[in-house]
PDB file of N, CA and C in Angstrom:
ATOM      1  N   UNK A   1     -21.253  70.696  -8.839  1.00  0.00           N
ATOM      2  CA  UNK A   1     -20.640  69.441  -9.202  1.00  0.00           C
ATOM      3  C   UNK A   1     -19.452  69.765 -10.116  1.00  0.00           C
ATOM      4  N   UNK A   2     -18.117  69.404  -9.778  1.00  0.00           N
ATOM      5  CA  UNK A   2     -17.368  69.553 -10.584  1.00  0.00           C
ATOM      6  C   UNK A   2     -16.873  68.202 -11.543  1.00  0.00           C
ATOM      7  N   UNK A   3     -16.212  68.484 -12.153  1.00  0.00           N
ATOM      8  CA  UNK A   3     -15.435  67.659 -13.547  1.00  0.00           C
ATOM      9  C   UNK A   3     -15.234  66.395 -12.538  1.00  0.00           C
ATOM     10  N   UNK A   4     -14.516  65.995 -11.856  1.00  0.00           N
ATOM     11  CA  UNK A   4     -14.523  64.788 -11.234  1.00  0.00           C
ATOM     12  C   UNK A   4     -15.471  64.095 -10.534  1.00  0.00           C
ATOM     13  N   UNK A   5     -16.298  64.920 -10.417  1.00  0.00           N
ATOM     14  CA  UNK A   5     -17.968  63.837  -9.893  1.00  0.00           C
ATOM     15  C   UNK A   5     -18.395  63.747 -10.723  1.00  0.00           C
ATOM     16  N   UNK A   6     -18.297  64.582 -11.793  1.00  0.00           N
ATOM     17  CA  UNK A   6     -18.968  64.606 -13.019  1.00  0.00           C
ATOM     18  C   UNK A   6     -18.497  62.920 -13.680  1.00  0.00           C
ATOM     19  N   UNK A   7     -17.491  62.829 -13.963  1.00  0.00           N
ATOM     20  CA  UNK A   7     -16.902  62.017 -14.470  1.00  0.00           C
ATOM     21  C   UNK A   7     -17.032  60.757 -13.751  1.00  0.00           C
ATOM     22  N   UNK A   8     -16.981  60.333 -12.528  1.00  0.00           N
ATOM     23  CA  UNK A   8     -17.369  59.563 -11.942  1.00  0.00           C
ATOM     24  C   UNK A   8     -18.622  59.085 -11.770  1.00  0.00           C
ATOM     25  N   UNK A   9     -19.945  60.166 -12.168  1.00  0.00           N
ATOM     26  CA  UNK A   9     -21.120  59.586 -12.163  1.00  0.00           C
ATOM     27  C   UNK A   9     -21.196  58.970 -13.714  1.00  0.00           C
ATOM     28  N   UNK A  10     -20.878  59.599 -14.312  1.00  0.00           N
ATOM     29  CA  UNK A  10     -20.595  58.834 -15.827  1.00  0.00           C
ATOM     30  C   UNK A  10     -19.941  58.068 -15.916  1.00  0.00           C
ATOM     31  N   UNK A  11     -19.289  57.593 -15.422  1.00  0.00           N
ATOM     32  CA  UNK A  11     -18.598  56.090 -15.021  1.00  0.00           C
ATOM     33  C   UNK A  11     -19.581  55.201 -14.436  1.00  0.00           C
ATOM     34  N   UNK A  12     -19.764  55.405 -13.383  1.00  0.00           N
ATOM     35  CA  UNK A  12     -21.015  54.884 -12.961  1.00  0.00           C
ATOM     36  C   UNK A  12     -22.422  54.308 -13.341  1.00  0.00           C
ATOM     37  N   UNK A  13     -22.929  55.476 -14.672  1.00  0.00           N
ATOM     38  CA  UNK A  13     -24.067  55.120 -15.642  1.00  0.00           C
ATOM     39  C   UNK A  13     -23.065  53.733 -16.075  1.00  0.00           C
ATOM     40  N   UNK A  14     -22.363  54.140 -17.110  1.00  0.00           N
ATOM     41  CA  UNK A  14     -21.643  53.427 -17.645  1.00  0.00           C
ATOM     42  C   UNK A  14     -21.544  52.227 -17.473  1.00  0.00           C
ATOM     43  N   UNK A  15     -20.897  51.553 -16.299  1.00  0.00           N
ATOM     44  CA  UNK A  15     -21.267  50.524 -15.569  1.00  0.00           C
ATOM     45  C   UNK A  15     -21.963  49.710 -15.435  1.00  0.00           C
ATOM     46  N   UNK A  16     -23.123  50.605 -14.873  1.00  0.00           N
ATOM     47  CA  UNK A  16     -24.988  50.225 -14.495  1.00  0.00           C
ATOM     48  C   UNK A  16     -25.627  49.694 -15.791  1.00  0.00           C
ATOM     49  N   UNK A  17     -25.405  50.454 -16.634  1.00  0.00           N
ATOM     50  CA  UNK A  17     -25.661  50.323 -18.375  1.00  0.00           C
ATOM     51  C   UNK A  17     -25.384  49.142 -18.804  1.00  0.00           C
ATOM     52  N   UNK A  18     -23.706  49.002 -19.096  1.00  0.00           N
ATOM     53  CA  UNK A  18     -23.131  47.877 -19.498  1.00  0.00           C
ATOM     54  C   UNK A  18     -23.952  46.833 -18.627  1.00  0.00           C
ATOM     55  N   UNK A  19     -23.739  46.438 -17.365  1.00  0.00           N
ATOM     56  CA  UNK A  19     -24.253  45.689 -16.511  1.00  0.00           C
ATOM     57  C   UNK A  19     -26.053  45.121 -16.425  1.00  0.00           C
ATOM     58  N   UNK A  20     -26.405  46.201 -16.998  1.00  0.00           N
ATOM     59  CA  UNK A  20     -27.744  45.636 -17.477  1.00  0.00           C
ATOM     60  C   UNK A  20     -27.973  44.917 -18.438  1.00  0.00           C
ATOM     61  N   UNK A  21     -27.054  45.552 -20.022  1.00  0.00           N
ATOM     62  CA  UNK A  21     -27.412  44.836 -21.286  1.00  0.00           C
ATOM     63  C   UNK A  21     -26.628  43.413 -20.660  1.00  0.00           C
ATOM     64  N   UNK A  22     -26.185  42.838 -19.710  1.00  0.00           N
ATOM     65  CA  UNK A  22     -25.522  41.560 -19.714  1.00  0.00           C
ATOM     66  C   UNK A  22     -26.230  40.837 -19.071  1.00  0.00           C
ATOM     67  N   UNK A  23     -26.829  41.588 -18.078  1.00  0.00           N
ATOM     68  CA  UNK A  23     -27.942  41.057 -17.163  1.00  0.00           C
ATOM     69  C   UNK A  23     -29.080  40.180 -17.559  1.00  0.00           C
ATOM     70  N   UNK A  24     -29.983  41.451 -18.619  1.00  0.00           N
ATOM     71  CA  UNK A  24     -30.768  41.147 -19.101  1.00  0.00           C
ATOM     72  C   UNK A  24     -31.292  40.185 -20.143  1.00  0.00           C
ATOM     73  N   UNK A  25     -30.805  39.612 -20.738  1.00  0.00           N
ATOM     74  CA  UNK A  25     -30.682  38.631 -21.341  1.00  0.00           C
ATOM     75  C   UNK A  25     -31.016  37.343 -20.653  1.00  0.00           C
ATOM     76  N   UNK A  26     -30.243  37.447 -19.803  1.00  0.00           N
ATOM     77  CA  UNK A  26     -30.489  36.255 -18.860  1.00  0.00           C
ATOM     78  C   UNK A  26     -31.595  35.701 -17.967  1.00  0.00           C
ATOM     79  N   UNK A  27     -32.001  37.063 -17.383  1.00  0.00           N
ATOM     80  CA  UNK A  27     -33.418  37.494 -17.187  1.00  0.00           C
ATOM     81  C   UNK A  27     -34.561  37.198 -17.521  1.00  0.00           C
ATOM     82  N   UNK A  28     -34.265  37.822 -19.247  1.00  0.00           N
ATOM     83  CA  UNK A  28     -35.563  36.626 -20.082  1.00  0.00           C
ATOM     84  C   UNK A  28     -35.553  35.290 -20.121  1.00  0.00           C
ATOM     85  N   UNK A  29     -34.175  35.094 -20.138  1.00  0.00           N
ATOM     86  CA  UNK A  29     -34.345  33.378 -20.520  1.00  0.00           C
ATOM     87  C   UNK A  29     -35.271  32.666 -19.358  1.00  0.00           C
ATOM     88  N   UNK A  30     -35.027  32.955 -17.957  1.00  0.00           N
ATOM     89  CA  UNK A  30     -35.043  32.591 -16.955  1.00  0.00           C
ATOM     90  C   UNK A  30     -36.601  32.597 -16.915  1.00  0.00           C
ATOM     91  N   UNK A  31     -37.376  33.808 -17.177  1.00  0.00           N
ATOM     92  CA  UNK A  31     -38.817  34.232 -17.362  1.00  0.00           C
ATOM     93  C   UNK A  31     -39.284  33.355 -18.251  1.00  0.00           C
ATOM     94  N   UNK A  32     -39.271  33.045 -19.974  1.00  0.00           N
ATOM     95  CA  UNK A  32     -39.160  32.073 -20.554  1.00  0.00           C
ATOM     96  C   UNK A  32     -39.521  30.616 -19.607  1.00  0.00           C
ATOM     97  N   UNK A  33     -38.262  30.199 -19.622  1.00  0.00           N
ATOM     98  CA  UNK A  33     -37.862  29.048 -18.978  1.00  0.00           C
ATOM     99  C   UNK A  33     -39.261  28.725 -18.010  1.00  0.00           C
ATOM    100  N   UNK A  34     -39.439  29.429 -17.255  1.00  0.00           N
ATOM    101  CA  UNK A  34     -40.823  29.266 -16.295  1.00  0.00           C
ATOM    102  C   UNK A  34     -41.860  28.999 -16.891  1.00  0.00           C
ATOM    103  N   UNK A  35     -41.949  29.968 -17.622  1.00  0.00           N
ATOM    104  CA  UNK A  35     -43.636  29.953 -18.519  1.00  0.00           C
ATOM    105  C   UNK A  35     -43.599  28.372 -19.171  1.00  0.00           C
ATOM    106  N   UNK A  36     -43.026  28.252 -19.611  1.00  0.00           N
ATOM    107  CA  UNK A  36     -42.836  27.016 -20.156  1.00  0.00           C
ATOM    108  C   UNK A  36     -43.039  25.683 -19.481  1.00  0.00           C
ATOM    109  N   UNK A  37     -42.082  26.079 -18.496  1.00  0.00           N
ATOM    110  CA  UNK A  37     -42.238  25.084 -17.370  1.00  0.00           C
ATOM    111  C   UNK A  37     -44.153  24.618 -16.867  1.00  0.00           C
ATOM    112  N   UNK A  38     -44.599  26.222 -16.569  1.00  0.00           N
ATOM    113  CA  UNK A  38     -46.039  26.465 -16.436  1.00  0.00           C
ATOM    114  C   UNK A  38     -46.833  25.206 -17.304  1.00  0.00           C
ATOM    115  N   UNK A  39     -46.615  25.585 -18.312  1.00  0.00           N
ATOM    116  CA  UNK A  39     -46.971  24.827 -20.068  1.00  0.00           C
ATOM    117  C   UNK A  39     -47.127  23.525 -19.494  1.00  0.00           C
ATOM    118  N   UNK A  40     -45.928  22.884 -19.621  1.00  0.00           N
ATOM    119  CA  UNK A  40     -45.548  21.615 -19.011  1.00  0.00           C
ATOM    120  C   UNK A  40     -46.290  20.897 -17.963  1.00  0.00           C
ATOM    121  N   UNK A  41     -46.526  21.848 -17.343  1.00  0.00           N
ATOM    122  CA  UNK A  41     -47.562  21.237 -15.573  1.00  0.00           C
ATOM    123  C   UNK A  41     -48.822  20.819 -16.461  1.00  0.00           C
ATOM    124  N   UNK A  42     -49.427  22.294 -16.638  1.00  0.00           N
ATOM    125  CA  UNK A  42     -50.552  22.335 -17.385  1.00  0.00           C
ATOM    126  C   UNK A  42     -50.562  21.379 -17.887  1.00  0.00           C
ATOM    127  N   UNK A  43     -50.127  20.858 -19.212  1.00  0.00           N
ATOM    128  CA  UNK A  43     -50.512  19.665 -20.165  1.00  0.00           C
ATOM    129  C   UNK A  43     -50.625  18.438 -19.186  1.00  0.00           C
ATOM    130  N   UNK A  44     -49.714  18.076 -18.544  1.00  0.00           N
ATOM    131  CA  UNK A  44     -49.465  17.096 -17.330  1.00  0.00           C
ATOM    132  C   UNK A  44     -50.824  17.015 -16.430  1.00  0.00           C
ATOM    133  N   UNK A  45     -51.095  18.132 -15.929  1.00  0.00           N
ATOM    134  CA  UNK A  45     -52.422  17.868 -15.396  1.00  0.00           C
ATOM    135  C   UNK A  45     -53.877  17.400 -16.134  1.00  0.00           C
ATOM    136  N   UNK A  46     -53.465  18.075 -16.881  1.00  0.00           N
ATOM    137  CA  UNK A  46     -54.594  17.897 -17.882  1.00  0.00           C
ATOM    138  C   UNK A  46     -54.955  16.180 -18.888  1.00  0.00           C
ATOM    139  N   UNK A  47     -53.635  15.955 -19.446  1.00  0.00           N
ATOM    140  CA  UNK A  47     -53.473  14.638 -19.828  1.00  0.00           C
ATOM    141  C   UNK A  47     -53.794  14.017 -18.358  1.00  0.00           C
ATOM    142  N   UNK A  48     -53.565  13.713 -16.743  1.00  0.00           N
ATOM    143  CA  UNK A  48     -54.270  13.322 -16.253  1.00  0.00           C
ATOM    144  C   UNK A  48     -55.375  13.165 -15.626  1.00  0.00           C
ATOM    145  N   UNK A  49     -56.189  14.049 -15.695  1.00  0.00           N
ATOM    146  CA  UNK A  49     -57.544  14.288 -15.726  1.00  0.00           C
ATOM    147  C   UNK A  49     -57.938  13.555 -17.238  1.00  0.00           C
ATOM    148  N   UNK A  50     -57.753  13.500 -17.937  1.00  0.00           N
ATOM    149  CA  UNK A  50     -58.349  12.912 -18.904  1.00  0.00           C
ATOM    150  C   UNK A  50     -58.338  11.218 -18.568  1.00  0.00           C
ATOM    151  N   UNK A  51     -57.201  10.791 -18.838  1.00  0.00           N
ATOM    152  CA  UNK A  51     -56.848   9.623 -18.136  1.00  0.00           C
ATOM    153  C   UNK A  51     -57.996   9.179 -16.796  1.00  0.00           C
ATOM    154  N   UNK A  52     -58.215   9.682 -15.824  1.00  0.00           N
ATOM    155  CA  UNK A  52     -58.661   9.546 -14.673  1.00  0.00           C
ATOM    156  C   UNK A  52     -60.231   9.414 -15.053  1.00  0.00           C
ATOM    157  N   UNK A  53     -60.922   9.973 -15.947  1.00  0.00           N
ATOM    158  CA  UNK A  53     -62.223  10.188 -16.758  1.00  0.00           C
ATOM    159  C   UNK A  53     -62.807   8.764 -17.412  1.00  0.00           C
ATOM    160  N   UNK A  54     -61.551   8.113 -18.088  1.00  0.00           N
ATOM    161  CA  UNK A  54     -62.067   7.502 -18.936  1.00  0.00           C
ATOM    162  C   UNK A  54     -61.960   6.023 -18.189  1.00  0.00           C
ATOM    163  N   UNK A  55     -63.097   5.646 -18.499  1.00  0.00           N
ATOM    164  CA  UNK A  55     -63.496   4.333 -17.818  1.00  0.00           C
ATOM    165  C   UNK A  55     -62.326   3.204 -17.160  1.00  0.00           C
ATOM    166  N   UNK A  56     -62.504   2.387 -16.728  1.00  0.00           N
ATOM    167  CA  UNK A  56     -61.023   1.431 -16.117  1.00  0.00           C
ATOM    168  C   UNK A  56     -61.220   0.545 -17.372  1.00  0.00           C
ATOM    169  N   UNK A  57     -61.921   0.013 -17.889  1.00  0.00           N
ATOM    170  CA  UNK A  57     -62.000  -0.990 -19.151  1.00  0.00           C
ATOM    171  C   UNK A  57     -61.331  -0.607 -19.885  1.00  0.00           C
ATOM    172  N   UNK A  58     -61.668   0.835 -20.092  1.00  0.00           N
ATOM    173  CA  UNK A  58     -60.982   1.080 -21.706  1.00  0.00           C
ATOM    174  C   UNK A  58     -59.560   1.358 -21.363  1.00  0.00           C
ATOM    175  N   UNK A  59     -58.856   1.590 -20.029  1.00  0.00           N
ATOM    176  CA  UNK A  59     -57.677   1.667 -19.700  1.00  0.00           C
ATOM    177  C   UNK A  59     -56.956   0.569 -19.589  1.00  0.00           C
ATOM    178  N   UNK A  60     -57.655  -0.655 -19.207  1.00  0.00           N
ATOM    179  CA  UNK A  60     -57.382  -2.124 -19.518  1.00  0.00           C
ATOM    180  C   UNK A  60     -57.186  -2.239 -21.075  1.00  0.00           C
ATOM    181  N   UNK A  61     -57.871  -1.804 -21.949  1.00  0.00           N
ATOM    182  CA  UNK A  61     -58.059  -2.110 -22.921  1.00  0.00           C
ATOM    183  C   UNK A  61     -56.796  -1.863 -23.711  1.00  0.00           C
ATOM    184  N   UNK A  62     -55.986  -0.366 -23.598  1.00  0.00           N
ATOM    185  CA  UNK A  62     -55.203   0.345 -24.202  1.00  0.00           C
ATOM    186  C   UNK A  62     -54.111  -0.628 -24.419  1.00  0.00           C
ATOM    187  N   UNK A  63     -53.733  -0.335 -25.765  1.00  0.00           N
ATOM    188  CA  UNK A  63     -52.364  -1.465 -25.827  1.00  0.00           C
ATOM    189  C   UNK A  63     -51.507  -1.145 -25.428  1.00  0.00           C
ATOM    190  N   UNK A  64     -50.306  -1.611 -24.727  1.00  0.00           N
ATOM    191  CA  UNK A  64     -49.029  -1.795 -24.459  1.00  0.00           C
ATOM    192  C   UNK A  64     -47.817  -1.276 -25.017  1.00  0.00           C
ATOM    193  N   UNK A  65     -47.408  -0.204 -25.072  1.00  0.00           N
ATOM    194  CA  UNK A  65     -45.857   0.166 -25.744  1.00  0.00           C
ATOM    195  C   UNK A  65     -44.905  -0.071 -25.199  1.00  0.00           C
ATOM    196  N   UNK A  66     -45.228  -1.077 -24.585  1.00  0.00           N
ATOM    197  CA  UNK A  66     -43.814  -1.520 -24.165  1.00  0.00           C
ATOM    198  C   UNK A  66     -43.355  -2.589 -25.126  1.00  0.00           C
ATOM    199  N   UNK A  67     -43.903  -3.195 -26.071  1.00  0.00           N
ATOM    200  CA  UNK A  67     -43.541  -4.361 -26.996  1.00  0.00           C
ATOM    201  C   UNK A  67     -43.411  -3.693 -28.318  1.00  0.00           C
ATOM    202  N   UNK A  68     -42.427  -4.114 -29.060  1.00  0.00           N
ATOM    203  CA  UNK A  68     -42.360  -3.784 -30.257  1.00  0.00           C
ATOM    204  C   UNK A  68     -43.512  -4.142 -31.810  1.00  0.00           C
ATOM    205  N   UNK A  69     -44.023  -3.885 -32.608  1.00  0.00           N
ATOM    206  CA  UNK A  69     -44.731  -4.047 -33.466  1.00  0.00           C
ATOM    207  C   UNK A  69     -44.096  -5.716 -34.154  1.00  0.00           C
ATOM    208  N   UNK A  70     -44.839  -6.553 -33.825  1.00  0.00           N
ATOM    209  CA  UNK A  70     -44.458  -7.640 -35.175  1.00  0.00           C
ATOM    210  C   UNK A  70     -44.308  -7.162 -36.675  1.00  0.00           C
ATOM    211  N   UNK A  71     -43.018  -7.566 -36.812  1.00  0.00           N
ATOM    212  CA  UNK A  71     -42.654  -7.634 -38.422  1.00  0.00           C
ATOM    213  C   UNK A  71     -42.763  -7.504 -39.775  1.00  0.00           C
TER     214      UNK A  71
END
């Protein structure tokens, strides 16, 4: 291998290198972002299963947020 492949594969790392630390970052977020998302379902399912459990009366019963608190 001479000086100019030489130099060219080190260009190359170089590159690959740079190109990762820019990459990667993004990567996690994206990984992140999912798990979370995961989170999200989860609670969602779960708050409806609970819901679905508890009697129809007491779901009749529950007050209304759609009206503001009297004064």
């Amino acid at each position: 291998m001479d000086t100019t492949q030489l130099q060219g594969l080190i260009g190359t790392l170089a590159v690959l290198g740079l190109l990762a630390l820019v990459v990667l970052p993004a990567i996690v977020g994206v990984v992140h972002d999912r798990r979370i998302d995961r989170q999200l379902q989860r609670a969602a399912q779960e708050r409806r299963a609970v819901q679905e459990r508890r009697a129809p009366q007491e779901r009749q019963a529950a007050p209304s947020h759609r009206f503001a608190r009297p004064a």
